[in-house]
Structures are given as structure tokens and as C-alpha cells.
PDB file of N, CA and C in Angstrom:
ATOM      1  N   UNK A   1      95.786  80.814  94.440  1.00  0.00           N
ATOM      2  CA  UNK A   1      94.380  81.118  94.521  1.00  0.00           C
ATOM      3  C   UNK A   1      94.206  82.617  94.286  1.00  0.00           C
ATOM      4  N   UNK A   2      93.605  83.205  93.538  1.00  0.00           N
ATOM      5  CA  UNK A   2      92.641  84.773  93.408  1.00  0.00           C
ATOM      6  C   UNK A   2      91.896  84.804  94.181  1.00  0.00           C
ATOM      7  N   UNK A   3      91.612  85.400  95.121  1.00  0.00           N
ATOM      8  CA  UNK A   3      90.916  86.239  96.049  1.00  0.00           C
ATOM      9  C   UNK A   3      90.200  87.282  95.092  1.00  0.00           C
ATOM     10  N   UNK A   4      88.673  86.656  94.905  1.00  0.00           N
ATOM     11  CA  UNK A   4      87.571  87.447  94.890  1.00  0.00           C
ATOM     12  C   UNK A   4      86.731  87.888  95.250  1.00  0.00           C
ATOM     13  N   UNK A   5      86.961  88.427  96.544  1.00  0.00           N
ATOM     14  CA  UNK A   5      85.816  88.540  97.052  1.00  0.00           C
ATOM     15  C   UNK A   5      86.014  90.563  97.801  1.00  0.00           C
ATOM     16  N   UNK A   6      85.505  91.026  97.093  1.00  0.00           N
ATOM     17  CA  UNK A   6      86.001  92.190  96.625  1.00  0.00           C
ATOM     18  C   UNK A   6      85.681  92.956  97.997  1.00  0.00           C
ATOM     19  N   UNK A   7      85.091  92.669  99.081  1.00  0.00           N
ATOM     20  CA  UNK A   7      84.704  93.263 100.282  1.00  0.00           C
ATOM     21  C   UNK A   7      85.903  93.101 101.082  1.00  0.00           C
ATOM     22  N   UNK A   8      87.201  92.309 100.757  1.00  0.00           N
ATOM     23  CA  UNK A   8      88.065  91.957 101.269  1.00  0.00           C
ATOM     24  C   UNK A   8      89.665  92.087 100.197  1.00  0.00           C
ATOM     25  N   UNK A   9      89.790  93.471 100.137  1.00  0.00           N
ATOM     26  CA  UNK A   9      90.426  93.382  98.849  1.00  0.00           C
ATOM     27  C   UNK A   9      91.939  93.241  99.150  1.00  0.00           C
ATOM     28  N   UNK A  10      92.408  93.147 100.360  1.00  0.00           N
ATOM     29  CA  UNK A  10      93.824  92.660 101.054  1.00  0.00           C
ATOM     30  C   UNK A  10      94.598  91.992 100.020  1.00  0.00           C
ATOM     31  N   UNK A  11      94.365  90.808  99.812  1.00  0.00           N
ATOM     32  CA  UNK A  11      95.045  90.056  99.216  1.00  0.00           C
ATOM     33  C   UNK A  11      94.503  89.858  97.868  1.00  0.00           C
ATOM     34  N   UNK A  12      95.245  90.174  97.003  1.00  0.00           N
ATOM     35  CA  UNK A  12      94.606  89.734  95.697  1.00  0.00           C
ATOM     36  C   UNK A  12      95.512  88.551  94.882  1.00  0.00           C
ATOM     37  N   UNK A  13      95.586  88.103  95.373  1.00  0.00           N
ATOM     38  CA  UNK A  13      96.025  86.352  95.464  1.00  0.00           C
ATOM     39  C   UNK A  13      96.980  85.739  96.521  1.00  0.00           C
ATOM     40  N   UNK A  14      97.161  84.549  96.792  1.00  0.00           N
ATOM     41  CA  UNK A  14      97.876  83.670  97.694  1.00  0.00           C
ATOM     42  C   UNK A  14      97.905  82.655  97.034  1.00  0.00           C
ATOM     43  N   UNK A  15      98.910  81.982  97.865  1.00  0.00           N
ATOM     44  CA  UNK A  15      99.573  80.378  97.522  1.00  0.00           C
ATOM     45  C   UNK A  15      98.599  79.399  98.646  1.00  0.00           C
ATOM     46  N   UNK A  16      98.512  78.276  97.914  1.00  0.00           N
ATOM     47  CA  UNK A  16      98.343  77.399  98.753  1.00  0.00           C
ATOM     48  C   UNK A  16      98.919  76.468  98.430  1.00  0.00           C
ATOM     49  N   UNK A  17      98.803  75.175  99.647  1.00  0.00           N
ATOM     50  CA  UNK A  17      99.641  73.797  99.966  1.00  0.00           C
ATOM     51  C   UNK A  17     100.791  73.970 100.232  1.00  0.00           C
ATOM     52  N   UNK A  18     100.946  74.877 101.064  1.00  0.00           N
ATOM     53  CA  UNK A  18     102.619  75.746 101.786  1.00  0.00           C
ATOM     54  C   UNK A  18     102.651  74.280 102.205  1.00  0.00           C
ATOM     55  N   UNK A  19     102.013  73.723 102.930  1.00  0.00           N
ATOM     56  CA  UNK A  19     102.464  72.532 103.870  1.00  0.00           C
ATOM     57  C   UNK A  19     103.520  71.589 103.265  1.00  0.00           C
ATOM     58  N   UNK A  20     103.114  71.296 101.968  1.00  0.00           N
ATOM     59  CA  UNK A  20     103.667  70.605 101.019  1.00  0.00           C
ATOM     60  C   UNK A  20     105.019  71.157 100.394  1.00  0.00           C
ATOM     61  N   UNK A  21     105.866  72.251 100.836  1.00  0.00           N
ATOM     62  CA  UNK A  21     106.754  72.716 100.446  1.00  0.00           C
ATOM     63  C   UNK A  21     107.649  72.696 101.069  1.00  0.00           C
ATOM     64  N   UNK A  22     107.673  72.205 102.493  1.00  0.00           N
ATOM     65  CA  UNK A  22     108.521  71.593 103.599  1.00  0.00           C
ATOM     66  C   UNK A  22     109.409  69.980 103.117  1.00  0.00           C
ATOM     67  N   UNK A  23     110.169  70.468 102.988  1.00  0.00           N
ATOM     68  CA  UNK A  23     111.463  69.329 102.470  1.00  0.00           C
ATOM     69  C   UNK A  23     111.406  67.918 103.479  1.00  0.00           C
ATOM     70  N   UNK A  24     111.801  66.787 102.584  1.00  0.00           N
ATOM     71  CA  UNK A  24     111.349  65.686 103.579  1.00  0.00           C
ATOM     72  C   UNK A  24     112.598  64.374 103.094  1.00  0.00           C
ATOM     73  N   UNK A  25     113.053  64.663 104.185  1.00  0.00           N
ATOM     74  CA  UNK A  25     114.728  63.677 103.908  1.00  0.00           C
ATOM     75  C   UNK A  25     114.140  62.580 103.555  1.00  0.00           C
ATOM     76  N   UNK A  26     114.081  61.884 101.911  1.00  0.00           N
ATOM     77  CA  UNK A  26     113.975  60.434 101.660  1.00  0.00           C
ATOM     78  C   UNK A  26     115.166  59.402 100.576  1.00  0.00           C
ATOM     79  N   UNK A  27     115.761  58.499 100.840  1.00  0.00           N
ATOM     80  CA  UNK A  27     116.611  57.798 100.223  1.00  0.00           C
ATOM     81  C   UNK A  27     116.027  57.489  98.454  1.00  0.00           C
ATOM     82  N   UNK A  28     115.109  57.583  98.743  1.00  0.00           N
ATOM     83  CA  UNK A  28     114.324  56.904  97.432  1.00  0.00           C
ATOM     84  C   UNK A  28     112.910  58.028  97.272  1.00  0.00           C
ATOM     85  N   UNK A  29     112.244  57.500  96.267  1.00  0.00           N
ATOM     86  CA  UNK A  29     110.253  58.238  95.659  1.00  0.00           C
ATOM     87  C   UNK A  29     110.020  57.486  97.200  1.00  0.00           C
ATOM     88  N   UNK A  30     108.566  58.079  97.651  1.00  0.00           N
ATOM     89  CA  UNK A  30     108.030  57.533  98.567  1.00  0.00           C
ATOM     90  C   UNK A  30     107.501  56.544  98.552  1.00  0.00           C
ATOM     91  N   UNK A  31     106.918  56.087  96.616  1.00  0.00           N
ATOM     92  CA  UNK A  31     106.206  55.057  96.584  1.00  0.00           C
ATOM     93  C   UNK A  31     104.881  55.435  96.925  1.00  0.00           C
ATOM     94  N   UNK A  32     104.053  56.807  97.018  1.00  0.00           N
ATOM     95  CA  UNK A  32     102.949  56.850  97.261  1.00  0.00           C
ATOM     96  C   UNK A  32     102.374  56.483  95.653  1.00  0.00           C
ATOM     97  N   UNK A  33     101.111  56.163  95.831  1.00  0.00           N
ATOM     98  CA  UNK A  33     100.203  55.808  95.205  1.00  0.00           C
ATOM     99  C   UNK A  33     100.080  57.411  94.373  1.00  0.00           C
ATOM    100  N   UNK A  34      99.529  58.165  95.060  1.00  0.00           N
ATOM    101  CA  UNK A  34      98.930  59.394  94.667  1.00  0.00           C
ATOM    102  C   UNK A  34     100.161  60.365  94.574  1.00  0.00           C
ATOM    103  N   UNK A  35      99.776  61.418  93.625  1.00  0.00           N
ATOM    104  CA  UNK A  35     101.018  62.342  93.542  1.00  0.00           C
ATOM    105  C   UNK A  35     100.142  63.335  94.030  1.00  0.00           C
ATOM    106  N   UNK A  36     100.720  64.465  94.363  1.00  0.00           N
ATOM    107  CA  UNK A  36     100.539  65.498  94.343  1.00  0.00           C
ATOM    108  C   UNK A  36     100.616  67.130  93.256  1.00  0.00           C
ATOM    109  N   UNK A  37      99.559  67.353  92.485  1.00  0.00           N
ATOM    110  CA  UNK A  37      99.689  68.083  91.514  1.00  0.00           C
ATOM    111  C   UNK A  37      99.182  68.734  90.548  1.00  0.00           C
ATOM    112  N   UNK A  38      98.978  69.074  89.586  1.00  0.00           N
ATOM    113  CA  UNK A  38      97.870  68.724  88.371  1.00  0.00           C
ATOM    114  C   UNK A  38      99.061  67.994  87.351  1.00  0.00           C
ATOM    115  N   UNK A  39      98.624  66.543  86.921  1.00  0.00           N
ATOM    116  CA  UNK A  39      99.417  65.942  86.106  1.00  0.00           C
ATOM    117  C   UNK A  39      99.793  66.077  85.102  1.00  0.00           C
ATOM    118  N   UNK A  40      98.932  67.010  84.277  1.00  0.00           N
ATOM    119  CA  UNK A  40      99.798  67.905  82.994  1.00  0.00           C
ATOM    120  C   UNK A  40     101.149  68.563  83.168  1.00  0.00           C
ATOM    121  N   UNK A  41     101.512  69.124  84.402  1.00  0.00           N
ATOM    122  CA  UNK A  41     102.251  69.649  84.401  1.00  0.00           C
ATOM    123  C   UNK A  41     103.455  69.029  85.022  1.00  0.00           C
ATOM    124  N   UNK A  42     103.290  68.135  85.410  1.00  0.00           N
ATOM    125  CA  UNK A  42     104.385  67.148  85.665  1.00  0.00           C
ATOM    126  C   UNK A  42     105.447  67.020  85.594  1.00  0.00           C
ATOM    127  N   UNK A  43     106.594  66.908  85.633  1.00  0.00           N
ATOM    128  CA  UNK A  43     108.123  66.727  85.225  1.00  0.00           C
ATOM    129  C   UNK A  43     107.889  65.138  84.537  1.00  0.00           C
ATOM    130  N   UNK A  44     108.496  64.602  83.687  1.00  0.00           N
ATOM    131  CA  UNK A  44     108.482  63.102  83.151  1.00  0.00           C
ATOM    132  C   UNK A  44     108.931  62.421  84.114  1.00  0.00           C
ATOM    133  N   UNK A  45     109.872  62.909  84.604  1.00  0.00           N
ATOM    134  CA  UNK A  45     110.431  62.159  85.824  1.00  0.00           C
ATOM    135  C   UNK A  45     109.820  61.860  87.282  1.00  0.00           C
ATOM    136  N   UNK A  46     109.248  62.548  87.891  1.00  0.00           N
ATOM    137  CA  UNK A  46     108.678  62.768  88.565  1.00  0.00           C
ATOM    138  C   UNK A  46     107.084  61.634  88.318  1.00  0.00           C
ATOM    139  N   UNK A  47     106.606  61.388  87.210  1.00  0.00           N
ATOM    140  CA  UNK A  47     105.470  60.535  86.790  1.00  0.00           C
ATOM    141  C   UNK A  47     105.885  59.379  86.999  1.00  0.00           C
ATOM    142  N   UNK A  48     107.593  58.801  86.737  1.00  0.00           N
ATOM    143  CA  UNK A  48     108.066  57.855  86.711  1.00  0.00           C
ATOM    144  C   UNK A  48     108.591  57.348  87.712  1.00  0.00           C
ATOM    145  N   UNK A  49     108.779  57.970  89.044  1.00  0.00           N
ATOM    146  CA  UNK A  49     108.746  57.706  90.067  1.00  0.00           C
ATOM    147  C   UNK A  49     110.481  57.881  90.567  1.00  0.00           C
ATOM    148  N   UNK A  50     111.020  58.973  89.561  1.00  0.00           N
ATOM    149  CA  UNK A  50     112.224  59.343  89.645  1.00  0.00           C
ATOM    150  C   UNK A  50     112.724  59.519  91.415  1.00  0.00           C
ATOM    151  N   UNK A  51     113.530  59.943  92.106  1.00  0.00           N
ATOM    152  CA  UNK A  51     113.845  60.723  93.129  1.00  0.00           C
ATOM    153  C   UNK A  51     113.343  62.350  93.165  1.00  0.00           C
ATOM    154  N   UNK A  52     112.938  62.943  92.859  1.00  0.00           N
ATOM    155  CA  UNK A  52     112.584  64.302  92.934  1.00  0.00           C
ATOM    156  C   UNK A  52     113.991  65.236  93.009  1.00  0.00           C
ATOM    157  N   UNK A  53     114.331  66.195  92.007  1.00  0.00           N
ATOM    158  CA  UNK A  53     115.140  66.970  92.673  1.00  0.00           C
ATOM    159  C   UNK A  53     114.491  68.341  91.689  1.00  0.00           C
ATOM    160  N   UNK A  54     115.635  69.669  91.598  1.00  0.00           N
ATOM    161  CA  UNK A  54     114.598  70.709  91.439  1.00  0.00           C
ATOM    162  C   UNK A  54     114.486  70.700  89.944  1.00  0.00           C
ATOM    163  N   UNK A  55     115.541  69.910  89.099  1.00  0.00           N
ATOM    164  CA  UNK A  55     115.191  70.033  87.557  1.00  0.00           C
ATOM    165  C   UNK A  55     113.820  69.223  87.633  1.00  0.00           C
ATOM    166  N   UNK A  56     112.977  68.396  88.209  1.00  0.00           N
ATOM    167  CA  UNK A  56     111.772  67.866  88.207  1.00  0.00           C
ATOM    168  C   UNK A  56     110.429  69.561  88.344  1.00  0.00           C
ATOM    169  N   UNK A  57     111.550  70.570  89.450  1.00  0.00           N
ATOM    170  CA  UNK A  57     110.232  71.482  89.706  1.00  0.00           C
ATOM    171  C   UNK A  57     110.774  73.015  88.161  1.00  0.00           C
ATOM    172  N   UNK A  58     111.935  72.612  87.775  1.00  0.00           N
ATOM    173  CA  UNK A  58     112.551  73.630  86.398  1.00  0.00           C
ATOM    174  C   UNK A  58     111.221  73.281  85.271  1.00  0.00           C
ATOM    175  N   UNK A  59     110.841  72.024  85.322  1.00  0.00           N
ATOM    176  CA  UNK A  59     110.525  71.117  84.151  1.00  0.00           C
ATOM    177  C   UNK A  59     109.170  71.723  84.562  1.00  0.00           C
ATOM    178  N   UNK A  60     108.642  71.202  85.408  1.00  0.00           N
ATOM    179  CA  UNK A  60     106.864  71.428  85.873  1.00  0.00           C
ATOM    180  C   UNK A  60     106.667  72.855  85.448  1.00  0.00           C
ATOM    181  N   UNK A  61     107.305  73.803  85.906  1.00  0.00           N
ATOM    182  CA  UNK A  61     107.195  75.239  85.663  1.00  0.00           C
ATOM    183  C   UNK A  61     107.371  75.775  84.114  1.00  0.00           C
ATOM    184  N   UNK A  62     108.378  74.660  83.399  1.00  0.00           N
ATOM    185  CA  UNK A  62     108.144  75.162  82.176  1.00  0.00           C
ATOM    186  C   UNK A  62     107.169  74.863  81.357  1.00  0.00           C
ATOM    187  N   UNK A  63     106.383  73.600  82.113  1.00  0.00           N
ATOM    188  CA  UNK A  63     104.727  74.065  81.304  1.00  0.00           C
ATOM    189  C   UNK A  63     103.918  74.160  81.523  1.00  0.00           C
ATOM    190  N   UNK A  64     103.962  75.218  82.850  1.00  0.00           N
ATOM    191  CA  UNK A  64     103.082  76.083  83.586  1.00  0.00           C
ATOM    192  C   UNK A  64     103.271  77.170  82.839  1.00  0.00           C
ATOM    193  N   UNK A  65     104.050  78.225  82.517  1.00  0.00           N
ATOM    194  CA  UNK A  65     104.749  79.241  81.696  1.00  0.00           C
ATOM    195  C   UNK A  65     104.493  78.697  80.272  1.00  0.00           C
ATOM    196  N   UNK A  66     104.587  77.699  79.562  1.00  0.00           N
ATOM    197  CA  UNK A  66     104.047  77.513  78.428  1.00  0.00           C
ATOM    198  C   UNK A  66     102.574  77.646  77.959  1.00  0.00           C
ATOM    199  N   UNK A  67     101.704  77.312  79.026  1.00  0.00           N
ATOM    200  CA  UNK A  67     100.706  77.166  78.844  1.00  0.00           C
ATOM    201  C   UNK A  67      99.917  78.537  78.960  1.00  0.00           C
ATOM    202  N   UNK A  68     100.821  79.585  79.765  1.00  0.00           N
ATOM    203  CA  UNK A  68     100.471  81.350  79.965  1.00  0.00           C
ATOM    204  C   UNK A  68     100.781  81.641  78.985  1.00  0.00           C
ATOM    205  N   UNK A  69     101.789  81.660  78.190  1.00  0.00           N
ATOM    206  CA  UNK A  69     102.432  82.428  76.684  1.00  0.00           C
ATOM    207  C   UNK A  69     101.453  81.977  75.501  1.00  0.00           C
ATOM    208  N   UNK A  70     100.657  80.537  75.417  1.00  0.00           N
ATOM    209  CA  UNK A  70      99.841  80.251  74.264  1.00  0.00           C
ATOM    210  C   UNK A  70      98.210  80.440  74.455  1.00  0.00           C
ATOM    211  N   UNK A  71      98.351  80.927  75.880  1.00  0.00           N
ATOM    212  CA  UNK A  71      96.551  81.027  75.648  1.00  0.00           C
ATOM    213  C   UNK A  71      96.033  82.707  76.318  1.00  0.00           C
ATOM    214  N   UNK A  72      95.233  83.020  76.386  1.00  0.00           N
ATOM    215  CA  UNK A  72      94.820  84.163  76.104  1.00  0.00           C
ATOM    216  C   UNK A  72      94.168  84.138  78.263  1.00  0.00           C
ATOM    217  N   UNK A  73      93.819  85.002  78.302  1.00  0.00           N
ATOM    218  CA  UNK A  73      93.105  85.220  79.591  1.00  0.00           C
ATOM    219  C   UNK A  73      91.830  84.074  80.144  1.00  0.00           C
ATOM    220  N   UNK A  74      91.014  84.013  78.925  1.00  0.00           N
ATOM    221  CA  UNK A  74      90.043  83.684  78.337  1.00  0.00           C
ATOM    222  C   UNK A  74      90.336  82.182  78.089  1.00  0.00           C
ATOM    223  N   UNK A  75      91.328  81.456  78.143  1.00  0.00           N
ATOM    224  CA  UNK A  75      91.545  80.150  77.837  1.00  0.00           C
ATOM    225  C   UNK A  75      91.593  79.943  76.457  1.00  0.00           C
ATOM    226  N   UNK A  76      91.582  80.843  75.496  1.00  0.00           N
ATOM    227  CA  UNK A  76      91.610  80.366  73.968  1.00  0.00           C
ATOM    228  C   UNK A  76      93.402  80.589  73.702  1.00  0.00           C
ATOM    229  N   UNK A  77      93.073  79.443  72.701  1.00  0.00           N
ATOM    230  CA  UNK A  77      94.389  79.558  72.428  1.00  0.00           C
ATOM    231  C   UNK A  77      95.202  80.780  70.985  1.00  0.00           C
ATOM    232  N   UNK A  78      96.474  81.105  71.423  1.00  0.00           N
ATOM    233  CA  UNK A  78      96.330  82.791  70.800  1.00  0.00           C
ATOM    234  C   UNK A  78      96.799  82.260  69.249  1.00  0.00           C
ATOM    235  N   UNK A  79      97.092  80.612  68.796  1.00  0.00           N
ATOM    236  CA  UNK A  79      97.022  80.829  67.781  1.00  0.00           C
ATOM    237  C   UNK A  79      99.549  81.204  67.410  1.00  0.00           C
ATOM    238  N   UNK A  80      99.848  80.982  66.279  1.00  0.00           N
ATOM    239  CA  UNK A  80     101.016  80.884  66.434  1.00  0.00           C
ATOM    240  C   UNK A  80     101.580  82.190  66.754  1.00  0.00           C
ATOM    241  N   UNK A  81     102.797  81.786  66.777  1.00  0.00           N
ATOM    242  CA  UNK A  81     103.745  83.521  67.202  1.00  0.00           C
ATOM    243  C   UNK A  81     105.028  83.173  66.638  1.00  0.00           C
ATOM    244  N   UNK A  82     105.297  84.348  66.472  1.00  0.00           N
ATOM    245  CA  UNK A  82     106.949  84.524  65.863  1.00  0.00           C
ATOM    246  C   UNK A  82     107.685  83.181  66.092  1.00  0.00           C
ATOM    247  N   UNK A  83     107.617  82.981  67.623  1.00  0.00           N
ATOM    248  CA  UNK A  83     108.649  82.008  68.252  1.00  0.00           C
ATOM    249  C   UNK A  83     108.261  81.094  67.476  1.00  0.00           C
ATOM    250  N   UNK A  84     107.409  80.271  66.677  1.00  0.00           N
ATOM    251  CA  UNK A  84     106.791  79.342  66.043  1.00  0.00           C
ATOM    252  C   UNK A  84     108.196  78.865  65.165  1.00  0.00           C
ATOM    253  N   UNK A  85     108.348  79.307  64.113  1.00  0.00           N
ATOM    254  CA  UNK A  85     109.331  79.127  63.167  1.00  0.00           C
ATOM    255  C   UNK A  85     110.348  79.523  63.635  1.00  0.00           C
ATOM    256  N   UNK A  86     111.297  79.713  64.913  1.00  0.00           N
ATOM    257  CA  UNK A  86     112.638  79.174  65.666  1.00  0.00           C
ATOM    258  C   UNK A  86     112.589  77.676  65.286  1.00  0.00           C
ATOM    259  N   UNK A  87     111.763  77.144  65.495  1.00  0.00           N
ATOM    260  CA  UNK A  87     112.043  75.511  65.511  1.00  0.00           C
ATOM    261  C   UNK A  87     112.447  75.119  63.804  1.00  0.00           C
ATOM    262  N   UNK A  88     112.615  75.675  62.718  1.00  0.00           N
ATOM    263  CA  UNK A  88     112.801  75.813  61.421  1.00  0.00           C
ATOM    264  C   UNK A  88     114.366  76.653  61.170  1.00  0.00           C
ATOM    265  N   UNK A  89     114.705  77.169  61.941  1.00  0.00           N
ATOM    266  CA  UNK A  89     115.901  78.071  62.072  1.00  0.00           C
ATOM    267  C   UNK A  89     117.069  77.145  61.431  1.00  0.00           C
ATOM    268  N   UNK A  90     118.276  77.485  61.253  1.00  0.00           N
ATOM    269  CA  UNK A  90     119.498  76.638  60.975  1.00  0.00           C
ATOM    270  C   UNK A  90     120.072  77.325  62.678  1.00  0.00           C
ATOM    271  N   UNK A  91     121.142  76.518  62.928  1.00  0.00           N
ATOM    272  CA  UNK A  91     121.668  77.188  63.917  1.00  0.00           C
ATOM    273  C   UNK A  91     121.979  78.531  63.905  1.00  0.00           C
ATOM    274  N   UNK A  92     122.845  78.601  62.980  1.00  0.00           N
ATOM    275  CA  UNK A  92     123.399  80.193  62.538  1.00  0.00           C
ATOM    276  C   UNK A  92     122.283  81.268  62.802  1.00  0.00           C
ATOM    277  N   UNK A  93     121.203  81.455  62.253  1.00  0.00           N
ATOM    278  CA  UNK A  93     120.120  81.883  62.004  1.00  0.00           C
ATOM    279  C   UNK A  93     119.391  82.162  63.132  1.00  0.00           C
ATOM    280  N   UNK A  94     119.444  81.522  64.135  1.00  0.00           N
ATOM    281  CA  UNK A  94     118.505  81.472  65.160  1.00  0.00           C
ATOM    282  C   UNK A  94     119.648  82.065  66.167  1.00  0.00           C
ATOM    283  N   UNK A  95     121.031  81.607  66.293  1.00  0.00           N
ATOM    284  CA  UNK A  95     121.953  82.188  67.222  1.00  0.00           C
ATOM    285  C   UNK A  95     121.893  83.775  66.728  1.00  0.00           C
ATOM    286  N   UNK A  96     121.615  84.331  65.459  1.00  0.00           N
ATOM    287  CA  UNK A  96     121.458  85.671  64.820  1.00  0.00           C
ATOM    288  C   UNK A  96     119.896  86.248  65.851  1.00  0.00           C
ATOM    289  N   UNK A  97     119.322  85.737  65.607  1.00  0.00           N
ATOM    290  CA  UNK A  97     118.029  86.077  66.047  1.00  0.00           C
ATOM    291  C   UNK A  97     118.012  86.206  67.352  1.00  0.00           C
ATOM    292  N   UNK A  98     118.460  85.385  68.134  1.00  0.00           N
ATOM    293  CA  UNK A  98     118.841  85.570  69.837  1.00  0.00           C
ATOM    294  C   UNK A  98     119.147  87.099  69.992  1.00  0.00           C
ATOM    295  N   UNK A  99     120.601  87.184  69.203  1.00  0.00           N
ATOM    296  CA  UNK A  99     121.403  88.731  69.483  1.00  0.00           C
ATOM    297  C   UNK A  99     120.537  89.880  69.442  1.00  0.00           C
ATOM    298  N   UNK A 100     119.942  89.750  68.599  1.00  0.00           N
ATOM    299  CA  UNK A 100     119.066  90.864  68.249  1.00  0.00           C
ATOM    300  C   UNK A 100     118.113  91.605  69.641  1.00  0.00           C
TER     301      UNK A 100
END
């Protein structure tokens, strides 16, 4: 959450749903109905009712972080970037480009 409220300028952001970050010994998914989340960002696994472990929270975060690198402040999207044509690379080429 951003804290705007500028008469109170302490915190200029916090986390919430700490509650939800408390570990919870289960053999199996809980089987709830409802997840907890915004579902775009999801792990695949995790939708599927996998066991949860942290490559489920590696995965969620990488397109949380994807979604900061392609759009602008403003929500527009910035449109391609260099990184674009990596996916066109030969191996050689792209292991060159890493070093650099």
C-alpha cells in the first residue's frame, strides 16, 4: 500500500496481509475454494491446486517484476526494448551478450 496522505508522511508505503505470511503445516492444497491474490500473477501451479512451495512465490514475483519493466508509471505500456530480440539470439550470441 502507498501512504498518501501527506499530513502523515511516516511511512511512505507498507505491506499488507502480514497475517497471511505465517506458514501453515499442510499435507496437501487446502482445497479452498478461493485463493488468495491477484490471479494474474499467479504461479501455474499454484492455480492448479499444486502443494505450494517457494518456486510457486519465484514464479508469482516474476510477473510482478515483468509487469514493472514493460509499463511506464502511468500504466502505458513502454513499447519494445533491447531485451526484445534476446528471444531471436542463437545461443552463442546471446551467451556473448550476457558477458558484456
Amino acid at each position: 500500500m502507498i501512504n498518501e496522505d501527506r499530513d502523515n508522511p511516516s511511512w511512505s508505503s507498507f505491506l499488507i496481509d502480514l497475517d497471511l505470511g505465517i506458514r501453515e503445516d499442510r499435507d496437501r492444497a487446502s482445497g479452498a475454494k478461493g485463493k488468495t491474490g491477484t490471479r494474474a500473477f499467479m504461479a501455474i501451479g499454484a492455480l492448479l491446486g499444486e502443494q505450494h512451495t517457494f518456486m510457486h512465490d519465484l514464479e508469482s514475483f516474476f510477473w510482478v517484476f515483468w509487469i514493472c519493466i514493460h509499463y511506464n508509471a502511468n500504466g502505458k505500456d513502454i513499447g519494445p526494448t533491447g531485451f526484445d530480440n534476446w528471444n531471436f539470439e542463437s545461443d552463442d550470441e546471446l551467451a556473448e551478450k550476457n558477458r558484456a
